[in-house]
Protein backbone atom coordinates (compact mmCIF):
# COMPACT_ATOMS: atom_id res chain seq x y z
CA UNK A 1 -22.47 -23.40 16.47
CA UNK A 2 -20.54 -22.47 19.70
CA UNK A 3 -17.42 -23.12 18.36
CA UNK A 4 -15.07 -20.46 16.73
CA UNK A 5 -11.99 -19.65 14.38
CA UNK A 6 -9.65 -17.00 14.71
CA UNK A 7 -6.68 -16.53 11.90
CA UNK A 8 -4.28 -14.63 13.25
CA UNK A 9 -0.75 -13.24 12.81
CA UNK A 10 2.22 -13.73 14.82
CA UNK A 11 4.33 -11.21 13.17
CA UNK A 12 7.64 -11.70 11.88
CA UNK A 13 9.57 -13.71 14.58
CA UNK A 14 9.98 -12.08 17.95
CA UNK A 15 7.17 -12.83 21.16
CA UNK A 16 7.85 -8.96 21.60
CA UNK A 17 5.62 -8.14 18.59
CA UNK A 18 2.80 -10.61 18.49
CA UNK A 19 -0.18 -8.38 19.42
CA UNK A 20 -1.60 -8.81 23.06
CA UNK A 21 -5.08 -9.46 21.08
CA UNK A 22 -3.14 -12.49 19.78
CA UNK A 23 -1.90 -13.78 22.30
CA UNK A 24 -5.29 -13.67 24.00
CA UNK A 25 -6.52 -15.89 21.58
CA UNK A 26 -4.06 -18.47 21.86
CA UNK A 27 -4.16 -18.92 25.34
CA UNK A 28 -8.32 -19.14 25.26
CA UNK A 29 -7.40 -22.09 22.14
CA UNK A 30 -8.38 -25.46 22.09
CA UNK A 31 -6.69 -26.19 18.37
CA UNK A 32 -3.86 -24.57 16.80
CA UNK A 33 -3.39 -25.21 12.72
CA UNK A 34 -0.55 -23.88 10.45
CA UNK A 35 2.43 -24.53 8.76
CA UNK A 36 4.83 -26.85 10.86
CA UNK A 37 7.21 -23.76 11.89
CA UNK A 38 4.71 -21.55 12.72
CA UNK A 39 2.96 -23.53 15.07
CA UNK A 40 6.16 -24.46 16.75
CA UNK A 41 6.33 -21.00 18.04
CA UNK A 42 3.52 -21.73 20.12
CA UNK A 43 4.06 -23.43 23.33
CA UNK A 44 2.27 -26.22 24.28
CA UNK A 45 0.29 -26.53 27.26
CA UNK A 46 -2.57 -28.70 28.86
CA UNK A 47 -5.63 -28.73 26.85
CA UNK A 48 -4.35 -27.26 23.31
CA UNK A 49 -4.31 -29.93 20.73
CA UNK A 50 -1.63 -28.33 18.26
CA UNK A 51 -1.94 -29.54 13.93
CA UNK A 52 1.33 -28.77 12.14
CA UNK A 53 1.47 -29.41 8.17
CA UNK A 54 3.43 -28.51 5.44
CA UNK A 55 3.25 -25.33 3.61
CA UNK A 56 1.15 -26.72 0.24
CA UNK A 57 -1.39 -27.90 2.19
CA UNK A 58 -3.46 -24.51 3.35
CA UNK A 59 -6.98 -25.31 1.66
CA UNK A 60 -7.03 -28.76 3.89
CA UNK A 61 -6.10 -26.73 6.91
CA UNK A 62 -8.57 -24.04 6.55
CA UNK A 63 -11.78 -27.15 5.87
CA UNK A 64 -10.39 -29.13 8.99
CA UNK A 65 -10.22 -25.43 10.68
CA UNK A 66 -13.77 -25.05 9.78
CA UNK A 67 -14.68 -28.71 10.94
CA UNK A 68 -12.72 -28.45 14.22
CA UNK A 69 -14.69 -25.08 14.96
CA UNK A 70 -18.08 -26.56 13.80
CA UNK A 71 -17.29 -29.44 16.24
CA UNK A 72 -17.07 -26.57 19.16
CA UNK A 73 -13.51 -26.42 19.60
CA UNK A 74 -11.96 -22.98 20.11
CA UNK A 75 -9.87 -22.76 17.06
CA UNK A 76 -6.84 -20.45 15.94
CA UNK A 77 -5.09 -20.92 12.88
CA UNK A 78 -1.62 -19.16 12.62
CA UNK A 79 0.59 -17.67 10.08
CA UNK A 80 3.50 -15.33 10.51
CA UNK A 81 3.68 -11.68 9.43
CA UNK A 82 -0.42 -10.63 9.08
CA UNK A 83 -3.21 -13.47 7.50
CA UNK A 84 -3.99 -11.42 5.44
CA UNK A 85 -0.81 -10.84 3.49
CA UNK A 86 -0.07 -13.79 1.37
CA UNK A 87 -1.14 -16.47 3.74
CA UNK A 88 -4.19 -17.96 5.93
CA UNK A 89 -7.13 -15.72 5.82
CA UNK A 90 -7.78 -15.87 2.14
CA UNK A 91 -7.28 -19.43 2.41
CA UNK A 92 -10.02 -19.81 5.22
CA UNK A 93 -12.66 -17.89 3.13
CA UNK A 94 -11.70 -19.87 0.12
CA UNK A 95 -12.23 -22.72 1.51
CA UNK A 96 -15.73 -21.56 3.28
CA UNK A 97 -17.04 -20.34 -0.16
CA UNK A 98 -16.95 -23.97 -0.86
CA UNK A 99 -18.64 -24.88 2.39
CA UNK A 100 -21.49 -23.17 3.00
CA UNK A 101 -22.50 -24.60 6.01
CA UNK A 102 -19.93 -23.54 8.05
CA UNK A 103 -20.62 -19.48 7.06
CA UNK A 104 -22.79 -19.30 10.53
CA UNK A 105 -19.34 -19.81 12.48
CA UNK A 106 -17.99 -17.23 14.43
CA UNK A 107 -14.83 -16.17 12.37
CA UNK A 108 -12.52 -13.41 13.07
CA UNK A 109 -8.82 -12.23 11.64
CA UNK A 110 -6.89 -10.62 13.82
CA UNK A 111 -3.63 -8.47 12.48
CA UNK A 112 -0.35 -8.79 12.67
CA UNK A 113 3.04 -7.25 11.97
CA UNK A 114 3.98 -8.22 8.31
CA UNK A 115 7.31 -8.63 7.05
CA UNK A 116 7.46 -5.57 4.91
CA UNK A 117 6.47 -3.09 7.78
CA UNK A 118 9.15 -4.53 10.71
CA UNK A 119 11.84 -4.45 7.50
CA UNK A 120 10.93 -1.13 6.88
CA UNK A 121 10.81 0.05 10.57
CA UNK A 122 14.68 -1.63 10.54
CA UNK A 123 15.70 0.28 7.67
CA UNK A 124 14.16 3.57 8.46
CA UNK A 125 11.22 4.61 6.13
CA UNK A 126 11.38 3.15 2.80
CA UNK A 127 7.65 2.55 2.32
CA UNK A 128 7.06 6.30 3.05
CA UNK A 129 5.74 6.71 -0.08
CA UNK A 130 3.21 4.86 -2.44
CA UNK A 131 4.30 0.97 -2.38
CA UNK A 132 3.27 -2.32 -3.41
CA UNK A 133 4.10 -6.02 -2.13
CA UNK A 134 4.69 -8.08 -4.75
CA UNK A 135 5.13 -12.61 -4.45
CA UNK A 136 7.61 -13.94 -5.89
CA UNK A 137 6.48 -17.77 -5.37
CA UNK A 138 4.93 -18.98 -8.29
CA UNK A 139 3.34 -21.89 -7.04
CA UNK A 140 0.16 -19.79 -7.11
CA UNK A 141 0.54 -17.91 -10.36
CA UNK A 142 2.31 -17.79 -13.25
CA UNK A 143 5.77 -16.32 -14.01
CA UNK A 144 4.71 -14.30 -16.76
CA UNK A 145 2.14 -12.18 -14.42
CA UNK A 146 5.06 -11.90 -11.54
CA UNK A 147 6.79 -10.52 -14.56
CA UNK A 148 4.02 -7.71 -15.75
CA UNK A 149 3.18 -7.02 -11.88
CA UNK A 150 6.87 -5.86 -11.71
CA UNK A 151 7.53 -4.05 -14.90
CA UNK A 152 4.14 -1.81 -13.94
CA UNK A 153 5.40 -1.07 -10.45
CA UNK A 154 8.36 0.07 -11.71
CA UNK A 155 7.08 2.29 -14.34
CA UNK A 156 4.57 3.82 -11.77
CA UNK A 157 7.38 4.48 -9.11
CA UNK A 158 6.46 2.35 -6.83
CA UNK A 159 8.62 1.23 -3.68
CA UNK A 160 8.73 -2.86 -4.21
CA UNK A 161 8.15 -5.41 -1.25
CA UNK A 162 9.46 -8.63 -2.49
CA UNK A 163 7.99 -11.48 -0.15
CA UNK A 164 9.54 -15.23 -0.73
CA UNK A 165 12.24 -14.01 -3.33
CA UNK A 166 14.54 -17.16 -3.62
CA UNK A 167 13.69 -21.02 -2.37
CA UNK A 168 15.70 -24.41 -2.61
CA UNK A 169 13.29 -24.89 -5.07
CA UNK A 170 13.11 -21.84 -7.79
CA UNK A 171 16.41 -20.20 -7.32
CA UNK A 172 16.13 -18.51 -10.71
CA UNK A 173 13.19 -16.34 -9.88
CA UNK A 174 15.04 -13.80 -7.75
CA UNK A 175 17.44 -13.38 -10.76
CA UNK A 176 14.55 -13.25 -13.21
CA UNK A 177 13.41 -10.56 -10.99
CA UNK A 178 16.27 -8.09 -10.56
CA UNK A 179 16.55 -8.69 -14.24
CA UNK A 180 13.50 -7.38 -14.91
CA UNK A 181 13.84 -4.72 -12.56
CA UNK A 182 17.27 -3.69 -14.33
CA UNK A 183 15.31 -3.91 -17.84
CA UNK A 184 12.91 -1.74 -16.61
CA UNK A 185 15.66 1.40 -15.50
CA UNK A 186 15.89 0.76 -12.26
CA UNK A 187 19.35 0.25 -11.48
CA UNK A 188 20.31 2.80 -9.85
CA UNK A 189 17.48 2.09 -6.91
CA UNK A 190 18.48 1.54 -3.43
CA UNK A 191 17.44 -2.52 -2.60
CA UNK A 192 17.09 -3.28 1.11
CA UNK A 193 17.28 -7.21 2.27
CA UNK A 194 16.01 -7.69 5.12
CA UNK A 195 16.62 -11.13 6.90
CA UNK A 196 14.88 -13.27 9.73
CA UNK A 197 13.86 -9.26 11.09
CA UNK A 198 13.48 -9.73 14.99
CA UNK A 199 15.57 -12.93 15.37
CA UNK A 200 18.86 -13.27 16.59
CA UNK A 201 20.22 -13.42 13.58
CA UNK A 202 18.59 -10.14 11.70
CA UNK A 203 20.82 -8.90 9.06
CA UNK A 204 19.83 -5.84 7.35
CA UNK A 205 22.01 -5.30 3.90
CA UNK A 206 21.63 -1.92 1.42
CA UNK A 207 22.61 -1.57 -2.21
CA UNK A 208 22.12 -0.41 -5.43
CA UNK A 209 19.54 -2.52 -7.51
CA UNK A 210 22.86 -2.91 -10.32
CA UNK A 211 25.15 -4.31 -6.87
CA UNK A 212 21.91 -7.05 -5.89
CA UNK A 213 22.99 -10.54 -6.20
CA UNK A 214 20.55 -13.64 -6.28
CA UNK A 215 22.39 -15.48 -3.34
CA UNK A 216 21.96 -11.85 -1.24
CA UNK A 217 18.15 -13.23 -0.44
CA UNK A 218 16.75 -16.94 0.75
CA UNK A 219 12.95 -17.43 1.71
CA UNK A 220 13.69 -15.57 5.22
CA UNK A 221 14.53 -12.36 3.53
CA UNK A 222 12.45 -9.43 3.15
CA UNK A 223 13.39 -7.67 -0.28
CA UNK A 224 12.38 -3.63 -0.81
CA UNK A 225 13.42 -2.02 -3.70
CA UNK A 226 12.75 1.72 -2.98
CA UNK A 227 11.25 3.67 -5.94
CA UNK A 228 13.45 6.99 -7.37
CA UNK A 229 13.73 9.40 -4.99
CA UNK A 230 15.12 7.06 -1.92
CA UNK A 231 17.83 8.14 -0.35
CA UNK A 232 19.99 7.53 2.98
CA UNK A 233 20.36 9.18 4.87
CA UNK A 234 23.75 7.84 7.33
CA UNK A 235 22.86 4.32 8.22
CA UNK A 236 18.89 5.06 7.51
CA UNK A 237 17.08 4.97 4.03
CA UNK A 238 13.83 6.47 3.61
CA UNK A 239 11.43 7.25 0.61
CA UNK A 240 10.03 11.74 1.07
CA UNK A 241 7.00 12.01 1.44
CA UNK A 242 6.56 14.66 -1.17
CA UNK A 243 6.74 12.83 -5.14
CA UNK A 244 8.64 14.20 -7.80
């Protein structure tokens, strides 16, 4: 097969932090796949055939990925943040477990900056401690394990990244969540939300877990709830290093 498929990352909005490695890649590109406003970010030029498609439809753009590549096209499929963080690269290898064929392909993922890190970099250092990212879509998995997934971070102390906290769709799950956060004693926890980080319009927003509202975060916000012992310090807020 001389064709090949990169999934990569184009970080969390600005050109200024899409990797050089990246954008290597999609200049050499012959295809570009991903959701609709992802691939908008990529300008088109001479040559580059360009597939937008909406956001529930990521196993039949990973097989048409793999078809386009075993075709010999020079393939890249794109997601924001990193691939490998709650978007394209697991659905790629998904989809290849169920195609067999295509496992001789040359197939690489190439990082990117992910939500949680350039929020956190904003902020200061709130994931300078032990941290977990937690979805809060459930189109993928039931409420009840978002649920359990939350009440065991916070019993463990974990710092909380909160990705896709509140659509159009389920506006009750962000509410369900600081509930359950609240239920679980963490109230008094600094909250950090974090949106559209490296647009023009980046807003960055710190309270107390008791002052979060639901209506504080949309699906461009970044949520971190930092675990016990983060502080601020001035305008910063940062987990120590050293646990309690």
């Amino acid at each position: 097969m001389t064709g090949s498929l990169t999934i990569a990352g184009l970080g969390p909005g600005s050109d200024a932090l899409v990797t050089p490695e990246v954008s290597a890649a999609l200049a050499s590109a012959t295809d570009i796949l991903g959701y609709a406003p992802y691939v908008a970010r990529v300008p088109a030029r001479p040559g580059l055939i360009l597939h937008p498609s909406d956001n529930r439809e990521e196993l039949q753009r990973a097989s048409e990925a793999l078809r386009l590549a075993s075709e010999g096209r020079q393939v890249v499929v794109v997601s924001s943040g990193d691939p490998g963080v709650f978007a394209m690269a697991s659905a790629v290898f998904e989809a290849l477990e169920q195609a067999p064929q295509y496992q001789a392909l040359a197939i690489r993922v190439l990082p990117g900056i992910t939500a949680m890190l350039a929020a956190a970099a904003r902020a200061g250092a709130p994931l300078g401690h032990d941290f977990c990212a937690i979805n809060l879509s459930d189109n993928l998995k039931p409420w009840t394990l978002i649920e359990k997934r939350l009440r065991l971070a916070a019993e463990a102390d974990f710092a909380i990244a909160m990705y896709n906290p509140r659509s159009a769709s389920r506006p009750e799950g962000f509410g369900r969540a600081l509930s359950v956060l609240k239920e679980a004693g963490c109230g008094e926890r600094l909250v950090i939300f974090a949106r559209a980080i490296s647009a023009p319009d980046e807003k960055i927003q710190t309270v107390t877990l008791n002052e979060a509202a639901p209506e504080m975060a949309d699906m461009r916000t970044l949520v971190i709830v930092g675990n016990s012992q983060t502080r601020r310090v001035g305008r910063w807020v940062y987990a120590p290093r050293q646990a309690r």
